[in-house]
C-alpha atoms as a PDB file:
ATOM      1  CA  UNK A   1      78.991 223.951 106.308  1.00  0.00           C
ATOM      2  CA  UNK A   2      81.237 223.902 108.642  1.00  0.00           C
ATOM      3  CA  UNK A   3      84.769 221.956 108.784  1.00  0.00           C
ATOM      4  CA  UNK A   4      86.023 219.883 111.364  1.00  0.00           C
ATOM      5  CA  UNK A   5      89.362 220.377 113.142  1.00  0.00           C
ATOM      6  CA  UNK A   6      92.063 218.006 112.649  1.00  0.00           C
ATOM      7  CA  UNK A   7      93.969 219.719 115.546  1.00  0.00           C
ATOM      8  CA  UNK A   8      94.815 218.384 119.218  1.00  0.00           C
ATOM      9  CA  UNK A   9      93.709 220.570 121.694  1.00  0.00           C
ATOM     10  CA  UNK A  10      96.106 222.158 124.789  1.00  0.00           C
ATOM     11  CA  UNK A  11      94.647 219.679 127.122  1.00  0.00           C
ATOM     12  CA  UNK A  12      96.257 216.528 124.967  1.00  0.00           C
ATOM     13  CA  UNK A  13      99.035 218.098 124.522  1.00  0.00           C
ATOM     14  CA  UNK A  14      99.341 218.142 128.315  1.00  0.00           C
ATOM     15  CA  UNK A  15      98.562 214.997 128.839  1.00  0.00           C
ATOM     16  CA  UNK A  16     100.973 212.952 126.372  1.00  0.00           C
ATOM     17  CA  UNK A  17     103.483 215.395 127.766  1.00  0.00           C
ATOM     18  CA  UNK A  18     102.800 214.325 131.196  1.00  0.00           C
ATOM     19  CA  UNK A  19     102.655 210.837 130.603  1.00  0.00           C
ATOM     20  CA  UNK A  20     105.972 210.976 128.712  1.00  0.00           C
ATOM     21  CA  UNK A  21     107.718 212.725 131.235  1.00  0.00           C
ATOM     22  CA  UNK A  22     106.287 209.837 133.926  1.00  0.00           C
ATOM     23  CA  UNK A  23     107.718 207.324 131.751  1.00  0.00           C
ATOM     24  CA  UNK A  24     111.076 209.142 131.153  1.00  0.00           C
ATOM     25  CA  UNK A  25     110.944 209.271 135.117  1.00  0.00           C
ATOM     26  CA  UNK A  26     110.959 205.601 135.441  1.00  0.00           C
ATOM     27  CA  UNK A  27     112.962 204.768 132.832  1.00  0.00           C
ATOM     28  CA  UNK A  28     115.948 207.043 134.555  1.00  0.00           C
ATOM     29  CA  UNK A  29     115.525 205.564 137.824  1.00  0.00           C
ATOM     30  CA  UNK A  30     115.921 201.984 136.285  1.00  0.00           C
ATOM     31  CA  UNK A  31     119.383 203.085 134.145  1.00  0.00           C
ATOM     32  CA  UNK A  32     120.814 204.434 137.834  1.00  0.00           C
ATOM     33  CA  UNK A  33     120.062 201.309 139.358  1.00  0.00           C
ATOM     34  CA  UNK A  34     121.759 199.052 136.464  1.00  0.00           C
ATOM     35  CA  UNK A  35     124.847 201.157 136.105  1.00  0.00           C
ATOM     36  CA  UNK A  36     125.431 200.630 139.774  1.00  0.00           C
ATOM     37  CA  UNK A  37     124.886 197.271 139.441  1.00  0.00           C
ATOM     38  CA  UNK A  38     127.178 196.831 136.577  1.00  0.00           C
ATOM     39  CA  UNK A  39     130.141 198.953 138.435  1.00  0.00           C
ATOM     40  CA  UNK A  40     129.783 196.360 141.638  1.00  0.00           C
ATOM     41  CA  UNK A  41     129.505 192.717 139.301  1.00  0.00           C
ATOM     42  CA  UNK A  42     132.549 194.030 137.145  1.00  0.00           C
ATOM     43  CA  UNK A  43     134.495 195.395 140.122  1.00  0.00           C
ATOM     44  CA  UNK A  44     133.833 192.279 142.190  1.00  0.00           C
ATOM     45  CA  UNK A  45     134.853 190.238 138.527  1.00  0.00           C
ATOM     46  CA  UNK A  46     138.135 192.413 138.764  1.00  0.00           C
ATOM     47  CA  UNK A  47     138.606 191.513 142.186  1.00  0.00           C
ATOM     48  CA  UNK A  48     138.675 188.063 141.432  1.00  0.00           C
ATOM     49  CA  UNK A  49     140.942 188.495 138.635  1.00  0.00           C
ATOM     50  CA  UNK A  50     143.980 190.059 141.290  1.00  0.00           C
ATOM     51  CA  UNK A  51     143.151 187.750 143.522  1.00  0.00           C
ATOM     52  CA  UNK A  52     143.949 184.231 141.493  1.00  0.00           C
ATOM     53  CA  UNK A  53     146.834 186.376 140.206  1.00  0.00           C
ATOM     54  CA  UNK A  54     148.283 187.100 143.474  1.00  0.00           C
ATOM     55  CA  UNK A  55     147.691 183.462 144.063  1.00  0.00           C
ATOM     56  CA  UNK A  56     149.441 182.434 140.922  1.00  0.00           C
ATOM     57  CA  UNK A  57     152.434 185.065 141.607  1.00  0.00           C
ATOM     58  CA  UNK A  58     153.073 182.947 145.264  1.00  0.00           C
ATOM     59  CA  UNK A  59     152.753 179.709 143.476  1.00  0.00           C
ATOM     60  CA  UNK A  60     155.294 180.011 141.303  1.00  0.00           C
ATOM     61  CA  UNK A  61     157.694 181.884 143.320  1.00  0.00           C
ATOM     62  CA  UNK A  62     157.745 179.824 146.118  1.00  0.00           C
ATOM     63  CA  UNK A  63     154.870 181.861 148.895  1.00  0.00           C
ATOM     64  CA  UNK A  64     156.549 184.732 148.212  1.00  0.00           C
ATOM     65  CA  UNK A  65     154.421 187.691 147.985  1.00  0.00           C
ATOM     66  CA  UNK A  66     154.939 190.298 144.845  1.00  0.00           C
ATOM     67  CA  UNK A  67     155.987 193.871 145.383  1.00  0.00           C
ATOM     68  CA  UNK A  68     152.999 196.033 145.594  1.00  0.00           C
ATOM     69  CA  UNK A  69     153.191 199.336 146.769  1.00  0.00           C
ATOM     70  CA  UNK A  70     151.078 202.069 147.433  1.00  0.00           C
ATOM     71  CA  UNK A  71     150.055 204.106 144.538  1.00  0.00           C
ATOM     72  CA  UNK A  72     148.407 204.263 141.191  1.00  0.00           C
ATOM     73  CA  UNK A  73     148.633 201.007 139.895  1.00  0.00           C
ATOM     74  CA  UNK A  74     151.841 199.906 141.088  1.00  0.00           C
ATOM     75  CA  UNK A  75     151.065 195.936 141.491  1.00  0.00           C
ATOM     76  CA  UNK A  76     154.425 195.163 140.977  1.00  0.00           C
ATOM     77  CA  UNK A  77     155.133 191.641 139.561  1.00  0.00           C
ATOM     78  CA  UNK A  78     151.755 190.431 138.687  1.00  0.00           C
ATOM     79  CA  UNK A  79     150.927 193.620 136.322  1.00  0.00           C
ATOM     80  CA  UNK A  80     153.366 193.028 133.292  1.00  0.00           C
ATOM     81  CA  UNK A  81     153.794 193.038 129.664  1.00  0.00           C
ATOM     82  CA  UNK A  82     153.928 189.717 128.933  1.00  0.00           C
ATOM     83  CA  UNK A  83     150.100 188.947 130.581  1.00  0.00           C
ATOM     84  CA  UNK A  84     152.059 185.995 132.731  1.00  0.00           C
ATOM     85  CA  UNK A  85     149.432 187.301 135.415  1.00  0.00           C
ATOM     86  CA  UNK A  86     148.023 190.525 134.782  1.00  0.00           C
ATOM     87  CA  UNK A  87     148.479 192.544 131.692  1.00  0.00           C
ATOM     88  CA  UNK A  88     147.161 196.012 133.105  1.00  0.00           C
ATOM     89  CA  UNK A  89     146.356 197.298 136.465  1.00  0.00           C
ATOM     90  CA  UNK A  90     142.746 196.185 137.583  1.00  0.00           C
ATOM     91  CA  UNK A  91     140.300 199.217 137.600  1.00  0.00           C
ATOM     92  CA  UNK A  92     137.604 199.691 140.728  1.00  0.00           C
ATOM     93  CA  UNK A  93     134.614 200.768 138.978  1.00  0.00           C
ATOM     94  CA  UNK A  94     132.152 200.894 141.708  1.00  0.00           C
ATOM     95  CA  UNK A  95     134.734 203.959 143.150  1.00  0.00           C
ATOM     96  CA  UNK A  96     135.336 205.321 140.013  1.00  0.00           C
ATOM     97  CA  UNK A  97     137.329 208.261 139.317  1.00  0.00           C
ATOM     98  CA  UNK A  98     140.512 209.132 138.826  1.00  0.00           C
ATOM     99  CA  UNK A  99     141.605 207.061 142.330  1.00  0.00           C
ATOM    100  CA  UNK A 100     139.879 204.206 140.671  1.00  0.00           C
ATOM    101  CA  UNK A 101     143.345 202.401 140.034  1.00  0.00           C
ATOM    102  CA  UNK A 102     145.021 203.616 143.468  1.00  0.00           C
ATOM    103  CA  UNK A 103     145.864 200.963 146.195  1.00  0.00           C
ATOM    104  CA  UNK A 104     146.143 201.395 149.679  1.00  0.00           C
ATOM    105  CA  UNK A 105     148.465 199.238 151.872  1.00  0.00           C
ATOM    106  CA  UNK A 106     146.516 197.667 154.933  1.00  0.00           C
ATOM    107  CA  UNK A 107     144.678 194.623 156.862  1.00  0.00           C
ATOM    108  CA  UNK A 108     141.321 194.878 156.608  1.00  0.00           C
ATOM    109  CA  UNK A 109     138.446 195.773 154.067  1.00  0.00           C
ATOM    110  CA  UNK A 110     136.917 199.608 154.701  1.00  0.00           C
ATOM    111  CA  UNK A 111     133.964 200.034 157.198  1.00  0.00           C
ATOM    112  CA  UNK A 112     132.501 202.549 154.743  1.00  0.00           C
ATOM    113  CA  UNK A 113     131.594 203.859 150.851  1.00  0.00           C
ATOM    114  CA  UNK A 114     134.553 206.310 149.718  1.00  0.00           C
ATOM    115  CA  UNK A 115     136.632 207.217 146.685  1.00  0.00           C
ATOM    116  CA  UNK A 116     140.182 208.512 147.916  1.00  0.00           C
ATOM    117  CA  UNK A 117     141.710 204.771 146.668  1.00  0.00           C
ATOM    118  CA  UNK A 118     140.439 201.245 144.574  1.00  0.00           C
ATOM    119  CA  UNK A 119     142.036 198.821 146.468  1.00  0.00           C
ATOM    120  CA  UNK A 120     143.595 197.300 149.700  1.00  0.00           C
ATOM    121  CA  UNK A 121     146.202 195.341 149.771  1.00  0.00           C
ATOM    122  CA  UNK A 122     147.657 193.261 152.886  1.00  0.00           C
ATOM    123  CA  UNK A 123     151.430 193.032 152.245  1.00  0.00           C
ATOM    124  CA  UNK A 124     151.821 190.634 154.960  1.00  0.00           C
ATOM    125  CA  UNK A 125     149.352 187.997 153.862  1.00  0.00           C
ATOM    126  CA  UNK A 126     148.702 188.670 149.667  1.00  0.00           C
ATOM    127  CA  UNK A 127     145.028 189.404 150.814  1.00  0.00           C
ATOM    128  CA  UNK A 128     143.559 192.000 148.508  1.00  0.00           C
ATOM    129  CA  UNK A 129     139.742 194.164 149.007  1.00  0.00           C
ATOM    130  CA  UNK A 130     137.762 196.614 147.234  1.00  0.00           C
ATOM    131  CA  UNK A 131     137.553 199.399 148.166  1.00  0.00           C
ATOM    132  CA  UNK A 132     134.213 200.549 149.288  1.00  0.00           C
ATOM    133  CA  UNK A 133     133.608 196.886 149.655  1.00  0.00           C
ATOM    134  CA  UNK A 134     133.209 195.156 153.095  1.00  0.00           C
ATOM    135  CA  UNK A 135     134.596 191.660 154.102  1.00  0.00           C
ATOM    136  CA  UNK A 136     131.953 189.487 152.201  1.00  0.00           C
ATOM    137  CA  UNK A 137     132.819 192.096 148.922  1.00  0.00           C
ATOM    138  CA  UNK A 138     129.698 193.047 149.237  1.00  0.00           C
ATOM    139  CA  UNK A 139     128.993 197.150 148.491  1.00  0.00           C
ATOM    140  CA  UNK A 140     128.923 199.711 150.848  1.00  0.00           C
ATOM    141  CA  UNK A 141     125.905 202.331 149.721  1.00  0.00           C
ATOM    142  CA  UNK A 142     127.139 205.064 147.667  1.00  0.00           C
END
């Protein structure tokens, strides 16, 4: 008598490997889509945040603007210990990086996707963009 085989053969091996590697495939694609997704709804969210607290800042100090300068973080009045307005500097997470926290003083949004700063500030009007972000704060393409 002869016993039968419990065993898969090559060819089903193959075949579970290839579908599994289809799937994985898919799967990937779908994570790099939602992590972009998630770096442009919580740096627009951020966005929002600076700018009711830049609001708040001219509010109660009669329209006057705070002291922001270029650099790393340096939001001046409106990033403080207390949490009066902000209680750390806002973070740019569709840019990313280490220039994820840098602002960049000027009067208009970018035209273009980049990571050299986080943030645009207008020191003449309080108006504040995201980087990478055009004037609807809508994405640029990576």
């Amino acid at each position: 008598m002869r016993r039968a085989r419990s065993a898969f053969t090559l060819v089903e091996i193959l075949i579970v490997v290839i579908i599994l590697g289809i799937l994985a495939a898919v799967v990937a694609q779908g994570f790099g889509e939602s992590t972009i997704e998630a770096a442009t709804r919580t740096t627009v969210y951020e966005l929002e945040k600076l700018r009711r607290a830049v609001d708040v800042y001219k509010l109660q100090n009669g329209h006057q603007l705070p002291n922001v300068l270029a650099g790393n973080g340096t939001w001046g009045e409106i990033v403080n210990v207390e949490g009066a307005y902000l209680t750390s500097a806002p973070l740019n997470s569709y840019v990313g990086g280490p220039n994820s926290r840098v602002i960049s003083i000027g009067a208009a949004p970018d035209g273009a996707f980049h990571a050299d700063y986080g943030w645009i500030y207008d020191d003449a009007t309080g108006r504040v963009w995201a980087a990478s972000f055009d004037a609807n704060d809508m994405p640029y393409p990576k």
